[in-house]
PDB file of N, CA and C in Angstrom:
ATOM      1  N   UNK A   1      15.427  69.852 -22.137  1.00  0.00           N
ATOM      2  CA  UNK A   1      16.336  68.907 -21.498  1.00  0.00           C
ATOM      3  C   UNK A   1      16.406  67.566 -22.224  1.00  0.00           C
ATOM      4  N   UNK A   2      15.233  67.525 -22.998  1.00  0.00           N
ATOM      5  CA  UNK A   2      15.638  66.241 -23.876  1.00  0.00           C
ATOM      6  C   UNK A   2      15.729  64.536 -22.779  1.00  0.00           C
ATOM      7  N   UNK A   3      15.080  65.120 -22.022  1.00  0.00           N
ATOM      8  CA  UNK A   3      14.692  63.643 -21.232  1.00  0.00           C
ATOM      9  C   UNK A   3      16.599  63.650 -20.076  1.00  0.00           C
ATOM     10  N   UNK A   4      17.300  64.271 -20.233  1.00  0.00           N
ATOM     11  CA  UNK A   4      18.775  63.916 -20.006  1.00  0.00           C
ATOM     12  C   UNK A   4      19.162  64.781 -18.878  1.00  0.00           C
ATOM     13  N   UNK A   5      17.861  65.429 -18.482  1.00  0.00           N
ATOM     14  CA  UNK A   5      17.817  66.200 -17.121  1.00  0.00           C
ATOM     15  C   UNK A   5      16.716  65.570 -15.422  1.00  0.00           C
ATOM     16  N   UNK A   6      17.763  64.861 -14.538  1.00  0.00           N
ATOM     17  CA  UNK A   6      16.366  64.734 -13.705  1.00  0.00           C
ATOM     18  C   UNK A   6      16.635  65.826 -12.280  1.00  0.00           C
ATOM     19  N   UNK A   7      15.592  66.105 -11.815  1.00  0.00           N
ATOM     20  CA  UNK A   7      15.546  66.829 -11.067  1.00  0.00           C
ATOM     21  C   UNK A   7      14.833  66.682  -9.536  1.00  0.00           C
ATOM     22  N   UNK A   8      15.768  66.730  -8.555  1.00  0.00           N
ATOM     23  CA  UNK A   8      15.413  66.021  -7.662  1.00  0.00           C
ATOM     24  C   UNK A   8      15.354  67.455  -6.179  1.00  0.00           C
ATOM     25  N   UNK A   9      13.899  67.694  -5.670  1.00  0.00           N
ATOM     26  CA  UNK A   9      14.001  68.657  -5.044  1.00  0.00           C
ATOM     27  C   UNK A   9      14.586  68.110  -3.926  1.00  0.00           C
ATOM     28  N   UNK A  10      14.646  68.980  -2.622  1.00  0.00           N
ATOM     29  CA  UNK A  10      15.061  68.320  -1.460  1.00  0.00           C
ATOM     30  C   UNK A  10      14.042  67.648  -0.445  1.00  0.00           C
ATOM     31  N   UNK A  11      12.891  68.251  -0.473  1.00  0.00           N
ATOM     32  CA  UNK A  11      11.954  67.001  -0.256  1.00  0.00           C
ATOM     33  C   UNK A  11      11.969  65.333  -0.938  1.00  0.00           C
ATOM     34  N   UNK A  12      12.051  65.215  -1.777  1.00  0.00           N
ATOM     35  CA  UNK A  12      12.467  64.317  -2.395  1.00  0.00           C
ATOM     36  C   UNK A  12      13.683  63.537  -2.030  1.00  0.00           C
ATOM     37  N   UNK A  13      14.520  64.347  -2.268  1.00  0.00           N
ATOM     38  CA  UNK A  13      15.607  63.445  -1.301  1.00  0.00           C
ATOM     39  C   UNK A  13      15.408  63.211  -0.161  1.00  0.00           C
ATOM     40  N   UNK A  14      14.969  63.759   0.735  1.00  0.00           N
ATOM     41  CA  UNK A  14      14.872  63.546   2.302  1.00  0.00           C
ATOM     42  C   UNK A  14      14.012  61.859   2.291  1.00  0.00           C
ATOM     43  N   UNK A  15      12.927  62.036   1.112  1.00  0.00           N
ATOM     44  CA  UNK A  15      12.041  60.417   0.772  1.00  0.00           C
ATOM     45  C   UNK A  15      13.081  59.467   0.638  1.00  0.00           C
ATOM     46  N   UNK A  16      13.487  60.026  -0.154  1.00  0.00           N
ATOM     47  CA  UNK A  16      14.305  58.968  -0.544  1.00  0.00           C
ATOM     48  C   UNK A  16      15.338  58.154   0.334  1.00  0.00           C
ATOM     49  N   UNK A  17      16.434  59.600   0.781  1.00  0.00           N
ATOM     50  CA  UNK A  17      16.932  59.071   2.249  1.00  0.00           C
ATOM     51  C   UNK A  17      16.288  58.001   3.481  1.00  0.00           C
ATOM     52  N   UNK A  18      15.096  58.430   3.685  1.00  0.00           N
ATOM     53  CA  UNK A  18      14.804  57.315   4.462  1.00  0.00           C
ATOM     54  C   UNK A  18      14.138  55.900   3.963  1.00  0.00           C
ATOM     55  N   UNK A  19      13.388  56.191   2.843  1.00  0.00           N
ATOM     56  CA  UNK A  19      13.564  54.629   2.266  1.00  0.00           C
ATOM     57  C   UNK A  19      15.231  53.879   1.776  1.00  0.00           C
ATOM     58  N   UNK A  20      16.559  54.901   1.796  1.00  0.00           N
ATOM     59  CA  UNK A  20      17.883  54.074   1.408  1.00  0.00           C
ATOM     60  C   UNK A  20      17.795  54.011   2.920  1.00  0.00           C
ATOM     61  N   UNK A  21      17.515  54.134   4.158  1.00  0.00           N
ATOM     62  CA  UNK A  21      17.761  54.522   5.535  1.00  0.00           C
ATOM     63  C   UNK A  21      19.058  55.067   5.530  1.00  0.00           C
ATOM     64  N   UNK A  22      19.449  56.013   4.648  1.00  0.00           N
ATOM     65  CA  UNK A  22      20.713  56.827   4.908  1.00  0.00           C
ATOM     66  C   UNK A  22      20.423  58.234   5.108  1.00  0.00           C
ATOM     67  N   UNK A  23      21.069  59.407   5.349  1.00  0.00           N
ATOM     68  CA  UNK A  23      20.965  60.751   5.558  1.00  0.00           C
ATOM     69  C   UNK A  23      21.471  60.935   4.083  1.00  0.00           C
ATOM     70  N   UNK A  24      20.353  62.128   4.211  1.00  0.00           N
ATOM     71  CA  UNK A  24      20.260  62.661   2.780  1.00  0.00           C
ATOM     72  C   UNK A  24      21.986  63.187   2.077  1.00  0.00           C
ATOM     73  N   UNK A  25      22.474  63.836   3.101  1.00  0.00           N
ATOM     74  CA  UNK A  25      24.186  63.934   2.702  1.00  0.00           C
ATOM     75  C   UNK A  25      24.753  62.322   2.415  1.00  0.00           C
ATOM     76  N   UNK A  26      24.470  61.414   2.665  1.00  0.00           N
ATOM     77  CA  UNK A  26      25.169  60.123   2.564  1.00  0.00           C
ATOM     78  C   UNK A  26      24.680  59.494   0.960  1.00  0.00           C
ATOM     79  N   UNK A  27      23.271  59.638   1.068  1.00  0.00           N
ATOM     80  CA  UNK A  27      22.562  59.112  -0.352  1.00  0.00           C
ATOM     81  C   UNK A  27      22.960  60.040  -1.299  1.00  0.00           C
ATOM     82  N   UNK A  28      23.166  61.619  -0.896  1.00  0.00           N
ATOM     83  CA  UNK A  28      23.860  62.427  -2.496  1.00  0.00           C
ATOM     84  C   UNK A  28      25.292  62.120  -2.932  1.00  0.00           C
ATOM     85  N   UNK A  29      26.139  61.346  -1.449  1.00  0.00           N
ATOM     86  CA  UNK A  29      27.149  61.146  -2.239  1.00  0.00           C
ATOM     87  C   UNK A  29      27.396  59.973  -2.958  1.00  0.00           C
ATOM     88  N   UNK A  30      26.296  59.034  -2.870  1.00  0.00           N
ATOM     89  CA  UNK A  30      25.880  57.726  -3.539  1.00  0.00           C
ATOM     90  C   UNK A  30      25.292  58.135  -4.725  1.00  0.00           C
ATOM     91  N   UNK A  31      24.463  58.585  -5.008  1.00  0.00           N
ATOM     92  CA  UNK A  31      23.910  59.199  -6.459  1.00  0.00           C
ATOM     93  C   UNK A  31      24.988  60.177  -6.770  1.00  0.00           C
ATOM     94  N   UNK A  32      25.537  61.079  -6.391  1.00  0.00           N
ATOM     95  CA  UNK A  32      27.006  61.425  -6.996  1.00  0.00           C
ATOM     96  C   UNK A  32      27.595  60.430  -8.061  1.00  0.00           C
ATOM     97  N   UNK A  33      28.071  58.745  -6.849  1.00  0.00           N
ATOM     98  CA  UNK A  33      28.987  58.266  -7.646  1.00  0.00           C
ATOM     99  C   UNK A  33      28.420  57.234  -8.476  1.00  0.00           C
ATOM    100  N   UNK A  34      27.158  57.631  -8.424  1.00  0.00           N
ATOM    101  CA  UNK A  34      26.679  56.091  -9.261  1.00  0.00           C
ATOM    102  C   UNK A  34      25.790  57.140 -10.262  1.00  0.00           C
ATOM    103  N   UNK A  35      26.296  58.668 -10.638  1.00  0.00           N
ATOM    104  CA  UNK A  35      26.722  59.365 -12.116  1.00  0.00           C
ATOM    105  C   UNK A  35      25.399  59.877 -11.492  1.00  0.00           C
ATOM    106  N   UNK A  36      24.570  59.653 -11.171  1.00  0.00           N
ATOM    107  CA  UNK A  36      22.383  60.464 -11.358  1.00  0.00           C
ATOM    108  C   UNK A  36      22.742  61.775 -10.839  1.00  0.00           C
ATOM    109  N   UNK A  37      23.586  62.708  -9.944  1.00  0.00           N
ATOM    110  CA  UNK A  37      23.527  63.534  -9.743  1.00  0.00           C
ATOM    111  C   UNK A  37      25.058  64.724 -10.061  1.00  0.00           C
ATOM    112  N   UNK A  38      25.059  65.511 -10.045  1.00  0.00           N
ATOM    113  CA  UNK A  38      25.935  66.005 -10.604  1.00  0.00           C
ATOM    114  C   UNK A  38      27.282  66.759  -9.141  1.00  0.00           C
ATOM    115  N   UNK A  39      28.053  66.560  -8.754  1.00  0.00           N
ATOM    116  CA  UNK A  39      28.972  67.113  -7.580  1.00  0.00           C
ATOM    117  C   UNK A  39      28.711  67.969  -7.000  1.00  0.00           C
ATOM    118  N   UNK A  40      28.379  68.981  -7.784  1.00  0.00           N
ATOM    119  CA  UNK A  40      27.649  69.981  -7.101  1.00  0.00           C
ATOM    120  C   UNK A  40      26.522  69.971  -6.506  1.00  0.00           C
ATOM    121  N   UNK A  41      25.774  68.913  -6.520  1.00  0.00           N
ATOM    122  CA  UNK A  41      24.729  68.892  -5.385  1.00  0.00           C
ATOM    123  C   UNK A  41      25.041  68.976  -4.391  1.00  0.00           C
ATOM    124  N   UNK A  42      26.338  68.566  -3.774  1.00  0.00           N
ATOM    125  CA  UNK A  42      26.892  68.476  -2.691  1.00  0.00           C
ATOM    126  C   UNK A  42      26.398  69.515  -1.612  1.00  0.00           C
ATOM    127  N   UNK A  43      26.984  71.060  -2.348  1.00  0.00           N
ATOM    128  CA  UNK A  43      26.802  72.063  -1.976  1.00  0.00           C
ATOM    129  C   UNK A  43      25.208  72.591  -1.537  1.00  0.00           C
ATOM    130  N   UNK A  44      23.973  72.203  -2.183  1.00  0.00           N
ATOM    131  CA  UNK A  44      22.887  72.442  -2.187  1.00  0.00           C
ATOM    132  C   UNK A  44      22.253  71.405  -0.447  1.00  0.00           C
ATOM    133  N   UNK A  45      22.721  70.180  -0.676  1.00  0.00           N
ATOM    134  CA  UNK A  45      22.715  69.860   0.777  1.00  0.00           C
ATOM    135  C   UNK A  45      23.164  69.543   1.839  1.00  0.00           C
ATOM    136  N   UNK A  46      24.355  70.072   1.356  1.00  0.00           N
ATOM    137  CA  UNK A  46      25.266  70.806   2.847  1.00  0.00           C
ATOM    138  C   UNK A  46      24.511  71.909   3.330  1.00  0.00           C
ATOM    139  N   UNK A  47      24.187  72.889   2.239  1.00  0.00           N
ATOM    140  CA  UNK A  47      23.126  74.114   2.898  1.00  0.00           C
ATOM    141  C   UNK A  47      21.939  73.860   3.563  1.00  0.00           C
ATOM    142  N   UNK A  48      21.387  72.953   2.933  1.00  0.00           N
ATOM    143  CA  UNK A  48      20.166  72.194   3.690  1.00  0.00           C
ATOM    144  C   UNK A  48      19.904  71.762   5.034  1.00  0.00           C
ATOM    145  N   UNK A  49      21.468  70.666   5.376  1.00  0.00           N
ATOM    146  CA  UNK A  49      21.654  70.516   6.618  1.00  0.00           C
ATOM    147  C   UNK A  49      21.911  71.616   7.074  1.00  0.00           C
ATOM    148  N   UNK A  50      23.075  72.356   6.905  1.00  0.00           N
ATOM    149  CA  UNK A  50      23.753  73.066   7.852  1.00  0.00           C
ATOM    150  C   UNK A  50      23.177  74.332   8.533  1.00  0.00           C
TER     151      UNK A  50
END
C-alpha cells in the first residue's frame, strides 16, 4: 500500500464517532468529503447500522 492505504475497522469508527459526538453514518460522510475515506464506505456502514 505504500503508506497511501488507511484502514479503518468499524470499531474504530464507532471511537471515533463518539469522540466527533456524531453517529458513525454522519462521521463517514465527513471523512467521505474531507477525501480519508473512499464512497463506498458508505455501504459497509449502512450494513452495520441497518
Amino acid at each position: 500500500y505504500n503508506g497511501k492505504v488507511l484502514s479503518i475497522r468499524q470499531d474504530d469508527l464507532r471511537t471515533l464517532a463518539v469522540i466527533y459526538d456524531q453517529s458513525p453514518s454522519v462521521l463517514t460522510e465527513q471523512l467521505i468529503s474531507w477525501g480519508v475515506l473512499d464512497a463506498d464506505a458508505r455501504r459497509a456502514v449502512a450494513h452495520e447500522e441497518g
